[in-house]
Protein backbone atom coordinates (compact mmCIF):
# COMPACT_ATOMS: atom_id res chain seq x y z
CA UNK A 1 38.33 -26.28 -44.07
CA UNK A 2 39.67 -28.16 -40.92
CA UNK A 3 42.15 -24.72 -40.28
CA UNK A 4 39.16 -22.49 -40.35
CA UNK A 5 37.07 -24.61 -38.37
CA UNK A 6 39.90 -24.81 -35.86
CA UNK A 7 40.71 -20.93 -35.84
CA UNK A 8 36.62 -20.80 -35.59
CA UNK A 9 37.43 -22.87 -32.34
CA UNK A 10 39.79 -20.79 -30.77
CA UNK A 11 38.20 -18.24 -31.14
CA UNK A 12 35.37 -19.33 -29.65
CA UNK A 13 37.03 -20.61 -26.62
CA UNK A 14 38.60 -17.20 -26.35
CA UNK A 15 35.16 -15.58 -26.25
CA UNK A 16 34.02 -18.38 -23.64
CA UNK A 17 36.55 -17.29 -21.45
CA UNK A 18 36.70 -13.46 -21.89
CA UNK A 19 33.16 -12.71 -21.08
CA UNK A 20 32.39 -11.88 -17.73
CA UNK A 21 29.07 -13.34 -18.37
CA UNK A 22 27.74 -17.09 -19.00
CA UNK A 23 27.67 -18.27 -21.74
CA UNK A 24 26.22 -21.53 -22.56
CA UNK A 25 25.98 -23.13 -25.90
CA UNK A 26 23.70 -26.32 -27.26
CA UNK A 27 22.31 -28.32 -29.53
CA UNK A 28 18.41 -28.39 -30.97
CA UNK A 29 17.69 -31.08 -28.26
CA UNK A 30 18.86 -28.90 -25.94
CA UNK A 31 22.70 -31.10 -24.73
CA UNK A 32 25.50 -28.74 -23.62
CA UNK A 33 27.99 -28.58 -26.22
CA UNK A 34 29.84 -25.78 -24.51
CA UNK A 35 30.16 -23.45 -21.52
CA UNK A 36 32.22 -20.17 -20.14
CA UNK A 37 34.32 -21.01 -17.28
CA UNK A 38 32.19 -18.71 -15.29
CA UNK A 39 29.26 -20.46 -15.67
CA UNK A 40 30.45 -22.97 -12.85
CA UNK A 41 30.71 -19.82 -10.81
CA UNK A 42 27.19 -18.69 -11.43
CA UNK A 43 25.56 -22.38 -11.30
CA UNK A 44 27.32 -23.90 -9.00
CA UNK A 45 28.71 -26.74 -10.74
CA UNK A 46 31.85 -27.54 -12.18
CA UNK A 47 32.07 -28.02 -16.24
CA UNK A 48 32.22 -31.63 -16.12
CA UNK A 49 28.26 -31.70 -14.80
CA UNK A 50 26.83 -29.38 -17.45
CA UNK A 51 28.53 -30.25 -20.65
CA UNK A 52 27.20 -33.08 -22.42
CA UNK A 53 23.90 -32.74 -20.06
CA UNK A 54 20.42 -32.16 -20.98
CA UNK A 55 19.05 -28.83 -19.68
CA UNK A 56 16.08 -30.47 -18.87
CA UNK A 57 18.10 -33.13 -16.76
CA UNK A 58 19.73 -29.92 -15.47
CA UNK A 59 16.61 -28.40 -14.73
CA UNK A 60 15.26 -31.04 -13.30
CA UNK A 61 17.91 -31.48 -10.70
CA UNK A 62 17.48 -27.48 -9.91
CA UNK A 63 20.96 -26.38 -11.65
CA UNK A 64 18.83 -24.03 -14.51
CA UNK A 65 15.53 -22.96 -12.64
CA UNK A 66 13.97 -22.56 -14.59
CA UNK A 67 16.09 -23.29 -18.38
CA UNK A 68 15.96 -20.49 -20.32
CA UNK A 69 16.70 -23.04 -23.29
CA UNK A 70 14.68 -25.55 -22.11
CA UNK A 71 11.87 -22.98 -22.98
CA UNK A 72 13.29 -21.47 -26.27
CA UNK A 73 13.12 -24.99 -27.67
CA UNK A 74 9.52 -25.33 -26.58
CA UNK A 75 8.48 -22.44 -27.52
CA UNK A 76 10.93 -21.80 -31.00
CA UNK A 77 11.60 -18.33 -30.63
CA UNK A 78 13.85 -15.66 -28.03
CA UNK A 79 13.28 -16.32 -24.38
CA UNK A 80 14.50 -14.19 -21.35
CA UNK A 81 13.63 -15.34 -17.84
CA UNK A 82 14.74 -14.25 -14.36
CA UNK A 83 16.73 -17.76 -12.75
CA UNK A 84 17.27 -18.37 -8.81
CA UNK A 85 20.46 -20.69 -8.84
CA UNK A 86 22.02 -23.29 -6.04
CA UNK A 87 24.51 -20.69 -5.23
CA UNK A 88 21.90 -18.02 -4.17
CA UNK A 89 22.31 -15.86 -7.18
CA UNK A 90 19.62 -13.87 -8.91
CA UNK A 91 20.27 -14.70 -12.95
CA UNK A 92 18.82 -12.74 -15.99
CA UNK A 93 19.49 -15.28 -18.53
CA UNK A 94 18.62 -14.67 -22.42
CA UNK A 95 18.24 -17.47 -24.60
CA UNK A 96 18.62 -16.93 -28.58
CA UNK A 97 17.82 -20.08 -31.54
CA UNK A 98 19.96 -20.73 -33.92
CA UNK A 99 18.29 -21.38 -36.97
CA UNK A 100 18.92 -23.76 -40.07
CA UNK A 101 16.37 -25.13 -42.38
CA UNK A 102 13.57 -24.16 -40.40
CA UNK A 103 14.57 -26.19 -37.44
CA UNK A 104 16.12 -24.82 -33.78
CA UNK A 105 20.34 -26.21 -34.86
CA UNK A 106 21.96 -23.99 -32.06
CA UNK A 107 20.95 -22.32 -28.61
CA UNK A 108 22.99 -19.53 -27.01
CA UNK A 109 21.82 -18.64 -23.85
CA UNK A 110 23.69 -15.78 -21.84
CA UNK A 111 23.19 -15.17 -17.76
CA UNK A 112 24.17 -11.99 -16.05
CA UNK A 113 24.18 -12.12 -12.43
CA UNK A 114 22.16 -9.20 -10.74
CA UNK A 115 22.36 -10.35 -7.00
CA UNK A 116 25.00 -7.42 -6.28
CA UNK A 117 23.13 -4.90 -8.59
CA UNK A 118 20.16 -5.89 -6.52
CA UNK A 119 21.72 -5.16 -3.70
CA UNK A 120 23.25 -2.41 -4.36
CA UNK A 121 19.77 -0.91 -5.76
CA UNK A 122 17.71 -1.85 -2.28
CA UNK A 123 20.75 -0.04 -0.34
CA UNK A 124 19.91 3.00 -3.05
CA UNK A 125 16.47 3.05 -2.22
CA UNK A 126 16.81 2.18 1.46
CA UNK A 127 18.54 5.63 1.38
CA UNK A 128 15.95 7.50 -0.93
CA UNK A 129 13.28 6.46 1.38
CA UNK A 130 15.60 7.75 4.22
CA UNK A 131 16.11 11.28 2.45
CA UNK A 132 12.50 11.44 1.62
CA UNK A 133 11.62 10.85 5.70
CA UNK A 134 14.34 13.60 6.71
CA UNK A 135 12.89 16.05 4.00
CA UNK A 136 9.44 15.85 5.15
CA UNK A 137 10.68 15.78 8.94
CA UNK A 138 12.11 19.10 8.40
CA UNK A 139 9.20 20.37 6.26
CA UNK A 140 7.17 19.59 9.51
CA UNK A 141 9.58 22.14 11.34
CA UNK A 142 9.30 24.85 9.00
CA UNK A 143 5.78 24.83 8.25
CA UNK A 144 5.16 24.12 12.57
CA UNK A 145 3.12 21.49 11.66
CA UNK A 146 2.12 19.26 13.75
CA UNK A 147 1.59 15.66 15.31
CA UNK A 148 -0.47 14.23 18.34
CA UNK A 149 -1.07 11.33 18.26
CA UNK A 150 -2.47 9.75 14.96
CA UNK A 151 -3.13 13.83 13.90
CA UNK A 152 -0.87 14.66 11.18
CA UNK A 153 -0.78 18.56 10.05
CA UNK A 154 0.75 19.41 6.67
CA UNK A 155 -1.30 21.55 4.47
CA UNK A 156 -2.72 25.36 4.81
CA UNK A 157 -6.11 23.86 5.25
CA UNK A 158 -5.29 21.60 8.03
CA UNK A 159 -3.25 23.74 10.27
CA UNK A 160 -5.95 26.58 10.31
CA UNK A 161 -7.98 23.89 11.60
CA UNK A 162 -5.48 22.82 14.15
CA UNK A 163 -5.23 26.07 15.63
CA UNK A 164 -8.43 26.49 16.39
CA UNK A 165 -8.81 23.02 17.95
CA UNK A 166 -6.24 24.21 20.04
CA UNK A 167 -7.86 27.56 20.51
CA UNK A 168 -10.92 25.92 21.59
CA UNK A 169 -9.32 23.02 23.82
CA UNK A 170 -8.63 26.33 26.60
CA UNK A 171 -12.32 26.44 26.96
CA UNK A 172 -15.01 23.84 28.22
CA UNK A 173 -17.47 25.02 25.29
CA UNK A 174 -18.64 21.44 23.26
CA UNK A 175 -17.39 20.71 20.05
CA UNK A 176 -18.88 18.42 16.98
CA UNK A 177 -16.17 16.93 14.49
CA UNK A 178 -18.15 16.31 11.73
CA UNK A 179 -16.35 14.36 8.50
CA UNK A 180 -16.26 11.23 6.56
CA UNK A 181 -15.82 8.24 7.83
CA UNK A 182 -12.23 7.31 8.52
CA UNK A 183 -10.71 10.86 8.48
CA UNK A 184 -9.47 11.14 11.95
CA UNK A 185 -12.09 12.30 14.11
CA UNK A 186 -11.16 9.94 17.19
CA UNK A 187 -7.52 11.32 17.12
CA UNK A 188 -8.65 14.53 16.79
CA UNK A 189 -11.00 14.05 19.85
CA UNK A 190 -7.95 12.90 22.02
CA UNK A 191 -5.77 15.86 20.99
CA UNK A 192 -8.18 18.03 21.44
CA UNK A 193 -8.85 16.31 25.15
CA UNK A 194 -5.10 16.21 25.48
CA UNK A 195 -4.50 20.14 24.65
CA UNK A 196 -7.14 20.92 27.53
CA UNK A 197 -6.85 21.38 31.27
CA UNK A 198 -8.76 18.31 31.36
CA UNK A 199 -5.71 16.15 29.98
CA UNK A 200 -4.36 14.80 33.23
CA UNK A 201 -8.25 13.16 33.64
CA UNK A 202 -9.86 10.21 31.89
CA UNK A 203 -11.02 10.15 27.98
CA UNK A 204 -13.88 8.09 27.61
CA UNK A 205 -14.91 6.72 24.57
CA UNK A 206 -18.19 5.98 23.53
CA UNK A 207 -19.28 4.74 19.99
CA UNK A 208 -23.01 5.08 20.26
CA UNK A 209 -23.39 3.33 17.32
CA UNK A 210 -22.14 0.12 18.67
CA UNK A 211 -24.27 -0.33 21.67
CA UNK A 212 -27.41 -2.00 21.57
CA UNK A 213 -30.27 0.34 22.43
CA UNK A 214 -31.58 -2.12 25.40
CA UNK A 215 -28.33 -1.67 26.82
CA UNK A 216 -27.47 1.81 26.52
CA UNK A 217 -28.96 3.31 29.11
CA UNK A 218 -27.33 1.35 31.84
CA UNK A 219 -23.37 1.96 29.64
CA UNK A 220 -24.12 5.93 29.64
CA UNK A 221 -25.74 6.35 33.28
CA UNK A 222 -25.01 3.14 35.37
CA UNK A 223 -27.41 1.40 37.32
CA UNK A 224 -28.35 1.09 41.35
CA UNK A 225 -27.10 -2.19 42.82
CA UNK A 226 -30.05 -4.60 42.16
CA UNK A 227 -32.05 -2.27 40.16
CA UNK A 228 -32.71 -4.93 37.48
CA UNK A 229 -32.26 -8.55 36.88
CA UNK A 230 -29.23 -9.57 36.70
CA UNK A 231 -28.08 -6.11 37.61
CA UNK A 232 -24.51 -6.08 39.49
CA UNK A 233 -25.76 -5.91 43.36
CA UNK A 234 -22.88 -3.47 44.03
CA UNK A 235 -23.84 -1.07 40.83
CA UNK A 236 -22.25 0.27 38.20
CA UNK A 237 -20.58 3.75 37.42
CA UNK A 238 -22.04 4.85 33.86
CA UNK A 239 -19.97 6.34 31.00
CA UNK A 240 -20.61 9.74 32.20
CA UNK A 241 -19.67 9.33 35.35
CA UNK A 242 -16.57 7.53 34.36
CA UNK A 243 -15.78 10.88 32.29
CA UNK A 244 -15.43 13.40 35.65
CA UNK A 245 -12.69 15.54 35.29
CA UNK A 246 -11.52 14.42 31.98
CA UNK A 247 -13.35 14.21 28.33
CA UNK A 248 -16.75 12.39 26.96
CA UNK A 249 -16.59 11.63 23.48
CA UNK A 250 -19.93 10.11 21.51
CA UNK A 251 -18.45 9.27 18.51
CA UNK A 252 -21.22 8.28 15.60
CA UNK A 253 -23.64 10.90 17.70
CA UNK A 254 -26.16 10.63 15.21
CA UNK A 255 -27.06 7.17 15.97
CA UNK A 256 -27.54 8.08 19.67
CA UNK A 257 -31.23 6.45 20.43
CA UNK A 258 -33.95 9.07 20.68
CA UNK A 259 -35.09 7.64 24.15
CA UNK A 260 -31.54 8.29 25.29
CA UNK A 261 -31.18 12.11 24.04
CA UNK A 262 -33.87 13.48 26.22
CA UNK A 263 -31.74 12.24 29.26
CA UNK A 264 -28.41 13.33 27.65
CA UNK A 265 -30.01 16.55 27.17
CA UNK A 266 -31.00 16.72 30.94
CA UNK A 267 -27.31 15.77 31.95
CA UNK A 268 -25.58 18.53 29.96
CA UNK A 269 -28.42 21.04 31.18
CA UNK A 270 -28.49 19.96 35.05
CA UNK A 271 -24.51 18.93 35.36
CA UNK A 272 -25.91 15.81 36.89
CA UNK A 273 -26.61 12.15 36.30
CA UNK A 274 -28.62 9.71 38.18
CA UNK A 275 -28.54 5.93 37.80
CA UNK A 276 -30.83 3.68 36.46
CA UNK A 277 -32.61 2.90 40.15
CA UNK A 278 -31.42 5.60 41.56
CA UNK A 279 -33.34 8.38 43.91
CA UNK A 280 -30.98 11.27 44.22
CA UNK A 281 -28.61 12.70 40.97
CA UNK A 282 -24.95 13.06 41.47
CA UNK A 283 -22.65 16.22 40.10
CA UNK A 284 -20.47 15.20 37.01
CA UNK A 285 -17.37 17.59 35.71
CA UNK A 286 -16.63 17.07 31.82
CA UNK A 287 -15.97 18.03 28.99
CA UNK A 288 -18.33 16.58 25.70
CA UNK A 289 -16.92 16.51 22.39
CA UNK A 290 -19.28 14.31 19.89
CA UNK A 291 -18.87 13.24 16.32
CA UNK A 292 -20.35 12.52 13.60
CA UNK A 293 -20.30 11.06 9.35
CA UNK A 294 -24.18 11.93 9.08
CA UNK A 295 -25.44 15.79 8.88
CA UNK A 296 -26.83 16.29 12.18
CA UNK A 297 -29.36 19.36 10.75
CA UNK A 298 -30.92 16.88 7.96
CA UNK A 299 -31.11 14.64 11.31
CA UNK A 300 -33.52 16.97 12.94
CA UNK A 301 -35.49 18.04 9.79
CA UNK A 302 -35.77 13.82 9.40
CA UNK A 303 -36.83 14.27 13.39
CA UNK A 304 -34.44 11.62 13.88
CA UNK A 305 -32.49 13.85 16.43
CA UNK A 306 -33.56 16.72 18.84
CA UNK A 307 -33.06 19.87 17.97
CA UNK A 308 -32.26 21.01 21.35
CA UNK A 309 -29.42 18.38 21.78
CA UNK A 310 -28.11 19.47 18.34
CA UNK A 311 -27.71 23.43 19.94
CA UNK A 312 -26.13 22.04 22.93
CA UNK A 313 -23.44 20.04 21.09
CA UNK A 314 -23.21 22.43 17.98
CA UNK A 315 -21.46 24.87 19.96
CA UNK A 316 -18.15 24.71 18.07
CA UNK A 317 -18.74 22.91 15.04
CA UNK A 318 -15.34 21.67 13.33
CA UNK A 319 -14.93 19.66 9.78
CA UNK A 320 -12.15 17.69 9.22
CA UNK A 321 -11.88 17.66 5.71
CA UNK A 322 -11.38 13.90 3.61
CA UNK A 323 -8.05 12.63 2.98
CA UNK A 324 -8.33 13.24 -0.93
CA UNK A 325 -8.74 17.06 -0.13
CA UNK A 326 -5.52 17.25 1.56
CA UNK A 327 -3.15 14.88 -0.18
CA UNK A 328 -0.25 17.01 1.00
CA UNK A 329 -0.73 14.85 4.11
CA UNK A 330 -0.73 11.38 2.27
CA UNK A 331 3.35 11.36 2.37
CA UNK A 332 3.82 12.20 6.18
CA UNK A 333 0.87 9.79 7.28
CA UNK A 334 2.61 6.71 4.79
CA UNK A 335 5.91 7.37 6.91
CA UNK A 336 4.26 7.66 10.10
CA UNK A 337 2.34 4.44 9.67
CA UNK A 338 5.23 2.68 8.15
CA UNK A 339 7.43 3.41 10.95
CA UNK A 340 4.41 2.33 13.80
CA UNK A 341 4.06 -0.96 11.94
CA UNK A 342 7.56 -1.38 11.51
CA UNK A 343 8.03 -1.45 15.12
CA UNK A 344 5.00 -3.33 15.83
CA UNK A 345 6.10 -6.10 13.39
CA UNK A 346 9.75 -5.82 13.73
CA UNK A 347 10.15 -4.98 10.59
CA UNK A 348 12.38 -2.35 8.49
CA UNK A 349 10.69 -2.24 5.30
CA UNK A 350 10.95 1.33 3.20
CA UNK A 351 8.77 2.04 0.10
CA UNK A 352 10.33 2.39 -3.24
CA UNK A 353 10.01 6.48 -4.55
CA UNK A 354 7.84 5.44 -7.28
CA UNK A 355 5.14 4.15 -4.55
CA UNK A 356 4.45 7.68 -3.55
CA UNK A 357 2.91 9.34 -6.18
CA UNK A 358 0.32 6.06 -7.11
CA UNK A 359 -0.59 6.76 -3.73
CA UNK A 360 -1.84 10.06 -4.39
CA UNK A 361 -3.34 9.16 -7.50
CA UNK A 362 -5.62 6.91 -5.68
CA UNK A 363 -9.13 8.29 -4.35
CA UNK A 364 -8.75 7.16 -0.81
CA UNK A 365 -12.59 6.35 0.13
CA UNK A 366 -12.20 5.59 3.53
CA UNK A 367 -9.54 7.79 4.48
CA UNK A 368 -7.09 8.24 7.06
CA UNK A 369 -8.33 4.87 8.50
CA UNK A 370 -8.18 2.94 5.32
CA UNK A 371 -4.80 4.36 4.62
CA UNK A 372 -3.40 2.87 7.55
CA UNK A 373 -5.12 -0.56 7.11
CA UNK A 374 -3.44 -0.82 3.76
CA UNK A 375 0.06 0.02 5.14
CA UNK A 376 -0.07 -2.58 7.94
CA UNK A 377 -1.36 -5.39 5.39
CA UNK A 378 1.39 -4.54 3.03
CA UNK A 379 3.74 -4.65 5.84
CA UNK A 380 2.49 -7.88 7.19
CA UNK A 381 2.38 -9.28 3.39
CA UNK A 382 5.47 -8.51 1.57
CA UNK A 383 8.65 -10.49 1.62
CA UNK A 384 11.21 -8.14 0.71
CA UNK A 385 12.19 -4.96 2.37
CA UNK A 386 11.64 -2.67 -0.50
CA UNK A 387 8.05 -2.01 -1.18
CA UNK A 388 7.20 -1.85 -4.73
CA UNK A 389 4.62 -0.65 -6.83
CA UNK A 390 3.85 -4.42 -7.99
CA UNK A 391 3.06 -4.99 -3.49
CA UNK A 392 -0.31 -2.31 -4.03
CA UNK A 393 -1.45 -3.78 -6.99
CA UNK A 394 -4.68 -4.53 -5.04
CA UNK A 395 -4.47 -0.66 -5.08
CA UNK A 396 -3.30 0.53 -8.51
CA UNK A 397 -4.94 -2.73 -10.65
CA UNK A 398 -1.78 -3.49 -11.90
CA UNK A 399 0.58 -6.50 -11.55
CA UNK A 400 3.63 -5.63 -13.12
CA UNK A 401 6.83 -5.07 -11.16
CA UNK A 402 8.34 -0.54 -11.55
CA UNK A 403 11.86 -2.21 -12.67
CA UNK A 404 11.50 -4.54 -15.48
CA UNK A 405 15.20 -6.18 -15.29
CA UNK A 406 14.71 -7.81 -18.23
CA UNK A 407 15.08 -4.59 -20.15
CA UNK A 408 18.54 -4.20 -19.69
CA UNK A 409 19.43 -6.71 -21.70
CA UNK A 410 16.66 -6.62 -24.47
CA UNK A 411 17.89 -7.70 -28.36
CA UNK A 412 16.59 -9.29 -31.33
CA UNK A 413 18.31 -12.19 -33.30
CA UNK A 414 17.92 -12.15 -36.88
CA UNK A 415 20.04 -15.10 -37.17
CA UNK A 416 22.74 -15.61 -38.76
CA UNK A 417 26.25 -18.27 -37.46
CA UNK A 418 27.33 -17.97 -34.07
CA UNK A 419 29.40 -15.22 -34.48
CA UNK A 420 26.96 -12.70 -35.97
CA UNK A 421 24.72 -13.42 -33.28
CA UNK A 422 27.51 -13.15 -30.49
CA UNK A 423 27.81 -9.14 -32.12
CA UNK A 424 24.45 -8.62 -32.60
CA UNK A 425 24.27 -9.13 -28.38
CA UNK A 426 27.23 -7.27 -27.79
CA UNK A 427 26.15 -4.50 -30.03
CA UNK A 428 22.86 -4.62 -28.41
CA UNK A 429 23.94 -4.29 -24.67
CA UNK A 430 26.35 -1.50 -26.02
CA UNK A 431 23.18 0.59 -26.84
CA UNK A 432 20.92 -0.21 -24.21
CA UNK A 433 23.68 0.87 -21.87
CA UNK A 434 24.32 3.98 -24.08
CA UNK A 435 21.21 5.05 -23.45
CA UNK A 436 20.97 4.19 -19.40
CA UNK A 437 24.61 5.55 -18.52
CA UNK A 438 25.79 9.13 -18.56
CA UNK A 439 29.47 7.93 -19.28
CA UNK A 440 31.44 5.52 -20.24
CA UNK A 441 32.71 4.21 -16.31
CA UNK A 442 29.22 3.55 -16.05
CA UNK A 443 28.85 1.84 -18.89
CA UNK A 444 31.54 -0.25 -17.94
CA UNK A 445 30.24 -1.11 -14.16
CA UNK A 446 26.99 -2.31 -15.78
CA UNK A 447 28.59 -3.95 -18.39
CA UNK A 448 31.39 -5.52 -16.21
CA UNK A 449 34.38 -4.35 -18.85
CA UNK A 450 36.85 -1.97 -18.68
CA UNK A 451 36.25 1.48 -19.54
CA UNK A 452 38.90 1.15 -22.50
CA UNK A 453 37.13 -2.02 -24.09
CA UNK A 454 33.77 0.05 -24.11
CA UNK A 455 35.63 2.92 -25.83
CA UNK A 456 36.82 0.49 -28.47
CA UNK A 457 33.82 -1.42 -28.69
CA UNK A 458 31.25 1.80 -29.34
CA UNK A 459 33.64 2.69 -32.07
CA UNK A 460 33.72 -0.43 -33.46
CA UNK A 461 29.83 -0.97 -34.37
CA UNK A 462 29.86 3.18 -34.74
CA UNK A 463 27.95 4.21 -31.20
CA UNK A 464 28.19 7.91 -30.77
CA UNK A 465 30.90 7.67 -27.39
CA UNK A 466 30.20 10.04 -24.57
């Protein structure tokens, strides 16, 4: 009995110190009875400090964080958790019980180290991101779509509607954007302002919604020195006048106050505007583009807007269709907005490919405008440079990180002494990397054998070899 336990011995010292991965052996209580030599590698500790320890001691003092065995003996069955150790490694550690008698008599916990497979799988999605950017970059030159400004032009629909914006930015005629909320209508406003002869002259913006009526009189037309209380005694130049020789643009025109759209009205007919205590009217030169989320002709069946106005600024009528009606776009505007907040952050973060199409599965209520928003808080939110699926879960509802490590090295224990569990694992990495790998190198990068030893090994437990 004392040769077989000491064969029994050897041979488990020899598996100790073959494995390229840890392996660390105790009792029920959880002491170290033995370790691979690699574990002081992994760890950061020589031998002498983990065997005969407790791995709660251990994990108290930050060796095991967490213990993977601390936890199997807590919780009596298979644990596999995802360890950050005092040398900076990433560790997938798997922790199987030993049973006998009903009661935990050994734990075998094994740790593979995934900080250079994490690595190397940022640097391969770092370049997928890259590929994806380049691929739609020179989609945008075949297709001649195009980009001003926030304006991004990638579908049939869209470009038809970018020509003629640019058709009509040669003439002076009005134009109405009309569209949801959040789907672009400002940028489309300054490139249709900068595609005009007007483009070398002012763009004044005016959100009429966002100006209290009292005071909206004296914002649009200006005001005489002294022509109220309070009143600046050298004047003030209103919005219009501020607009000569470039563009006006009312944005939210439908909540223009009625009081005010008789004397818009009289501007756009006459070509002149006169200040609030003001005798004589001076010329103005521009060019009125307006906008609008409401339906400006229910407006003036509601009389809630003049009908006359409406004609005046109805004159080219464009739509600029929601963001969920054009999801061609959705990839080109996540780069663009990922490379503005990049810079604007200093960052150099790159989604993950499987981001993408949970983006287009999503409804997008608010648009371009709430696309962006989400892009800069993920950008300012996130701690790694990879954006995952898990980063938009405020997005998708779900929590769970797209690459489940923990899969790779998935098994079940049915027991047994120490040496049918130490095949059962082998056997079971052997099949989950089967499955992954398209040959037997790769098999044994992820593995970290030689290609031989796999060769011998799938033959061995009677894997089908590639």
């Amino acid at each position: 009995m004392n040769e077989v336990v000491k064969v029994l011995e050897v041979e488990l010292g020899a598996i100790l110190n073959a494995s390229n991965d840890n392996i660390v052996i105790t009792d029920g209580e959880g002491i170290v009875l033995k370790a691979s030599r690699n574990c002081e590698d992994i760890y950061g500790r020589p031998l002498s400090e983990i065997i005969g320890k407790s791995v709660f001691d251990l994990q108290s003092r930050s060796v095991f964080s967490p213990s993977v065995t601390a936890r199997v003996i807590q919780e009596k069955k298979e644990i596999q958790v995802m360890q950050t150790t005092s040398a900076g490694k990433s560790v997938m550690a798997t922790g199987i019980p030993i049973m006998k008698n009903g009661e935990i008599f050994r734990i075998i916990s094994f740790s593979h180290d995934l900080t250079e497979i994490r690595r190397l799988k940022e640097d391969y999605e770092q370049l997928q991101s890259k590929m994806r950017r380049y691929e739609k970059e020179i989609q945008e030159l075949k297709n001649k779509t195009a980009n001003s400004g926030e304006v991004v032009i990638n579908s049939d629909r869209m470009e038809k509607l970018w020509v003629l914006l640019n058709r009509v930015a040669a003439s002076d005629a009005n134009v109405v954007l009309l569209g949801e909320s959040g789907v672009g209508k400002t940028a489309f406003a300054r490139a249709l302002h900068q595609a005009s002869h007007r483009k070398a002259g002012p763009f004044i913006e005016v959100n009429c919604g966002a100006i209290p009526e009292n005071l909206f009189e004296s914002e649009m037309f200006g005001y005489q020195g002294g022509a109220f209380t309070g009143a600046n005694q050298k004047g003030k130049a209103g919005m219009i006048e501020l607009a000569q020789k470039g563009t006006l643009f009312l944005d939210e025109v439908g909540e223009l106050p009625f009081s005010i759209q008789v004397k818009l009205l009289k501007v756009l007919q006459e070509k002149r505007v006169t200040r609030i205590g003001g005798i004589t009217g001076k010329h103005v030169d521009f060019r009125l583009v307006s906008a609008s989320n409401q339906n400006l002709e229910e407006l003036v069946q509601q009389g809630k807007f003049r009908e006359d106005l409406f004609y005046r600024l109805n004159v080219v009528p464009i739509t600029i269709p929601p963001l969920r009606e054009r999801k061609e776009e959705i990839d080109q505007l996540m780069m663009h907005f990922l490379e503005k907040f990049n810079q604007k952050y200093g960052t150099s973060k790159f989604f993950h490919a499987e981001v993408f199409p949970l983006f287009l599965q999503y409804h997008w209520p608010g648009n371009v405008r709430e696309l962006e928003n989400m892009i800069e808080r993920i950008i300012v939110t996130t701690d790694t440079n990879t954006i995952y699926p898990k980063d938009i879960g405020f997005l998708t509802g779900k929590t769970q990180a797209d690459y489940d490590w923990s899969s790779l090295f998935e098994f079940n224990s049915s027991g047994g002494t120490l040496q049918d569990a130490l095949k059962e694992v082998e056997k079971a990495w052997l099949k989950r990397a089967y499955r992954q790998c398209k040959t037997t190198y790769e098999m044994a990068d992820i593995l970290g054998i030689s290609q031989a030893t796999v060769v011998r090994r799938l033959k061995k437990y009677k894997i089908d070899s590639k």
